[in-house]
C-alpha atoms as a PDB file:
ATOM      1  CA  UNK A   1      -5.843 -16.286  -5.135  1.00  0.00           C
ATOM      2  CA  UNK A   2      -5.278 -12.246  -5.014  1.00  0.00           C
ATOM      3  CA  UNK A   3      -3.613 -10.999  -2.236  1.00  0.00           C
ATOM      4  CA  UNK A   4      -3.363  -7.179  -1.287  1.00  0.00           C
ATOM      5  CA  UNK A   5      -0.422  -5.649   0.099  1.00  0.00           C
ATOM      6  CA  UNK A   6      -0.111  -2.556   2.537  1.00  0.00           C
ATOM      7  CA  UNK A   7       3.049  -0.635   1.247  1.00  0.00           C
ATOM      8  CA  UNK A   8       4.142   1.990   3.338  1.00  0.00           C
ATOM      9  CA  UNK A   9       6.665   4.798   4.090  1.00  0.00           C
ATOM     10  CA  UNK A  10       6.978   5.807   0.589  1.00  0.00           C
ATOM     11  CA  UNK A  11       9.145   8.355  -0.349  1.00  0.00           C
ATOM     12  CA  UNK A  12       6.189  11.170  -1.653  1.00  0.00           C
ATOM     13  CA  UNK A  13       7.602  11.078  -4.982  1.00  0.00           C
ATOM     14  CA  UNK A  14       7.376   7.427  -6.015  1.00  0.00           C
ATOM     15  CA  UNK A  15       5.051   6.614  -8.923  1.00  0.00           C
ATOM     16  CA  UNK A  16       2.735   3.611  -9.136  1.00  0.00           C
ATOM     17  CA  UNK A  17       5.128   2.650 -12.545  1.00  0.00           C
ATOM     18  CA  UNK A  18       7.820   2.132  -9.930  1.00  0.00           C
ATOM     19  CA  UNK A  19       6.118   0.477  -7.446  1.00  0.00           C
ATOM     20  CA  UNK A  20       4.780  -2.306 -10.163  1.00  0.00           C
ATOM     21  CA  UNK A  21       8.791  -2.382 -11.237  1.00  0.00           C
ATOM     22  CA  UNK A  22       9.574  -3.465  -7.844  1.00  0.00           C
ATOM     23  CA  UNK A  23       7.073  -5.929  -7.161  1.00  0.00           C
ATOM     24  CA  UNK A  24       7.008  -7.273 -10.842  1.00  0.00           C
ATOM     25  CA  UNK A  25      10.622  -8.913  -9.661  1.00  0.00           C
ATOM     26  CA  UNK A  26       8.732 -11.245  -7.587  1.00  0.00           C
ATOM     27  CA  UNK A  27       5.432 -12.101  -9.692  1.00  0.00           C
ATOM     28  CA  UNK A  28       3.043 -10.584 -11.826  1.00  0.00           C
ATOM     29  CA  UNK A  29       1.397  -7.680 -10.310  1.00  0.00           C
ATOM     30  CA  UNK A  30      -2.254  -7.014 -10.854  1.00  0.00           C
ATOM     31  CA  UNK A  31      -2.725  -3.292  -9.664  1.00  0.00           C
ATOM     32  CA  UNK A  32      -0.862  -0.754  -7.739  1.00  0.00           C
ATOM     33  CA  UNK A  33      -2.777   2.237  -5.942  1.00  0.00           C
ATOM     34  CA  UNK A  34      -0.938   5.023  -4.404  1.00  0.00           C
ATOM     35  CA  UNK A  35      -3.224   7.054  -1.912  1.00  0.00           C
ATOM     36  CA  UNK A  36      -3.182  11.062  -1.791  1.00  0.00           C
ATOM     37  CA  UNK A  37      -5.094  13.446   0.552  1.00  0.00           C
ATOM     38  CA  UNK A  38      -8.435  14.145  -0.610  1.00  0.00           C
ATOM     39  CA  UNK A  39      -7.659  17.530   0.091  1.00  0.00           C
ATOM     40  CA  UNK A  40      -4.857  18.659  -1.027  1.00  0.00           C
ATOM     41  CA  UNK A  41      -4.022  16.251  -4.104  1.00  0.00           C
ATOM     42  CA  UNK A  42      -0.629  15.196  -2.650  1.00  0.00           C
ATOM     43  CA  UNK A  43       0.596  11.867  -1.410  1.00  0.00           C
ATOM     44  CA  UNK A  44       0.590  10.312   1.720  1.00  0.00           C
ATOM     45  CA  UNK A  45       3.241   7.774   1.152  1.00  0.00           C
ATOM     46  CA  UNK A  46       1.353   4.796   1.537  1.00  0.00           C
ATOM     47  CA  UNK A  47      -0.379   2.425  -1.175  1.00  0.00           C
ATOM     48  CA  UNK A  48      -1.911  -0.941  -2.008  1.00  0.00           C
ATOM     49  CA  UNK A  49      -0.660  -3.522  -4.797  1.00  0.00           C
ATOM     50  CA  UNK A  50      -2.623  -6.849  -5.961  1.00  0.00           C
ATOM     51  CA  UNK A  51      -1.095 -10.456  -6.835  1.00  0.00           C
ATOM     52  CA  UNK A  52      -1.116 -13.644  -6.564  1.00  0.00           C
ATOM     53  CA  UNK A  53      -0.811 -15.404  -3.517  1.00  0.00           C
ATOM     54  CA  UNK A  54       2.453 -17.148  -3.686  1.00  0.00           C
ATOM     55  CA  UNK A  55       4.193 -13.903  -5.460  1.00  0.00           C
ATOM     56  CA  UNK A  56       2.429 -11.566  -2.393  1.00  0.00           C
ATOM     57  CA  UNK A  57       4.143 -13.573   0.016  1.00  0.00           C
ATOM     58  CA  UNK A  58       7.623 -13.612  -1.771  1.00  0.00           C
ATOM     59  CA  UNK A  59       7.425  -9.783  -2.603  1.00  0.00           C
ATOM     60  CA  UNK A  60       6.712  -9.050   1.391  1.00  0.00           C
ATOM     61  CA  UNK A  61       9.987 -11.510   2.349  1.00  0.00           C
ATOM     62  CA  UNK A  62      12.103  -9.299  -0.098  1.00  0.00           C
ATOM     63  CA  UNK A  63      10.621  -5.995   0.465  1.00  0.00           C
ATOM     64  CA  UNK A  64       9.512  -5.741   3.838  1.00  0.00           C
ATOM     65  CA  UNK A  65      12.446  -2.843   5.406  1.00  0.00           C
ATOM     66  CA  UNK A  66      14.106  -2.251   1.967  1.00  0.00           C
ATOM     67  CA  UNK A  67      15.344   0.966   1.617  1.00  0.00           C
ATOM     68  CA  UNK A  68      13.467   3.084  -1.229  1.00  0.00           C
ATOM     69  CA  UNK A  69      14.539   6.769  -1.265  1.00  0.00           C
ATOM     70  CA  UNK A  70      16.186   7.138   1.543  1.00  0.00           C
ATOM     71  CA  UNK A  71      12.942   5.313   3.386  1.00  0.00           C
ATOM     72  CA  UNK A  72      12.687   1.750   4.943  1.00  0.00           C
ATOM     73  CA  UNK A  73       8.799   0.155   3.061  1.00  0.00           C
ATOM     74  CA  UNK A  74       6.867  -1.471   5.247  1.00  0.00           C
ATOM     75  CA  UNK A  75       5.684  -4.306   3.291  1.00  0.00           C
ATOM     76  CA  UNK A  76       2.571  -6.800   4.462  1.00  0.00           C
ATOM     77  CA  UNK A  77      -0.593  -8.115   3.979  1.00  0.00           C
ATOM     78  CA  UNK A  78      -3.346  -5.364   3.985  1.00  0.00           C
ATOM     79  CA  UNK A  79      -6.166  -6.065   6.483  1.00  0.00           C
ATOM     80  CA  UNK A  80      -9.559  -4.594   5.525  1.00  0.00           C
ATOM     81  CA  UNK A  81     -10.548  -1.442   7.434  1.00  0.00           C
ATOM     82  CA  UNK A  82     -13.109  -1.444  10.341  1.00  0.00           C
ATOM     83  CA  UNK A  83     -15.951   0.714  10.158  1.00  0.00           C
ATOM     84  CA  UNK A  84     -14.939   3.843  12.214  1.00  0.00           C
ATOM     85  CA  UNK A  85     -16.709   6.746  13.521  1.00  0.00           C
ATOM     86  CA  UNK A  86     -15.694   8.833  10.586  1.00  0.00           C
ATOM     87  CA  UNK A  87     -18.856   6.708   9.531  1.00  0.00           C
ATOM     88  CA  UNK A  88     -20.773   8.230  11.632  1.00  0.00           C
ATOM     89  CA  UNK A  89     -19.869  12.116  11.072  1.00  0.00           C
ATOM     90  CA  UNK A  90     -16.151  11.498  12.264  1.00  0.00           C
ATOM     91  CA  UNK A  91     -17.349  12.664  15.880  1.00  0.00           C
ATOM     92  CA  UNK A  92     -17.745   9.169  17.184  1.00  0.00           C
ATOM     93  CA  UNK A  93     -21.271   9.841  18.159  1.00  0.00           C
ATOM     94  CA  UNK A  94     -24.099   7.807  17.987  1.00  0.00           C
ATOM     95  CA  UNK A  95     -26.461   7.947  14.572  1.00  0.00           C
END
């Protein structure tokens, strides 16, 4: 089964080719996603990678407060996102 990791507290200049370098050393890696701002292109030091269970759990045991650039990763288990207001116009009204 696919798991999908939270990465964060990148440093801004890591590439996704790194990231799947990193977590390659504990299992094959099915995608890596850095995130940037919508608006300004840049990064926001934070991403998502995809394997397989067993490999997942390994990678966050090794990773999880390794230093990466000068930058402890927080490594874990991504937990889907609740619907928020920015659903809603970002106001948190009622539609």
């Amino acid at each position: 089964m696919v798991k999908k990791l939270f990465v964060g507290n990148l440093p801004f200049s890591t590439t996704e080719d790194e990231l799947r370098d990193l977590f390659s050393q504990h299992g094959g890696v099915h995608s890596v996603k850095l995130i940037n701002d919508r608006e300004t292109g840049r990064p926001r030091g934070f991403g998502f990678i995809e394997m397989d269970g067993d490999a997942a759990l390994a990678a966050i045991q090794a990773l999880d407060g390794r230093e990466m650039g000068g930058r402890s990763l927080r490594v874990n288990e991504a937990q889907e996102r609740e619907q928020s207001s920015r659903m809603s116009g970002g106001r948190g009204e009622r539609r």
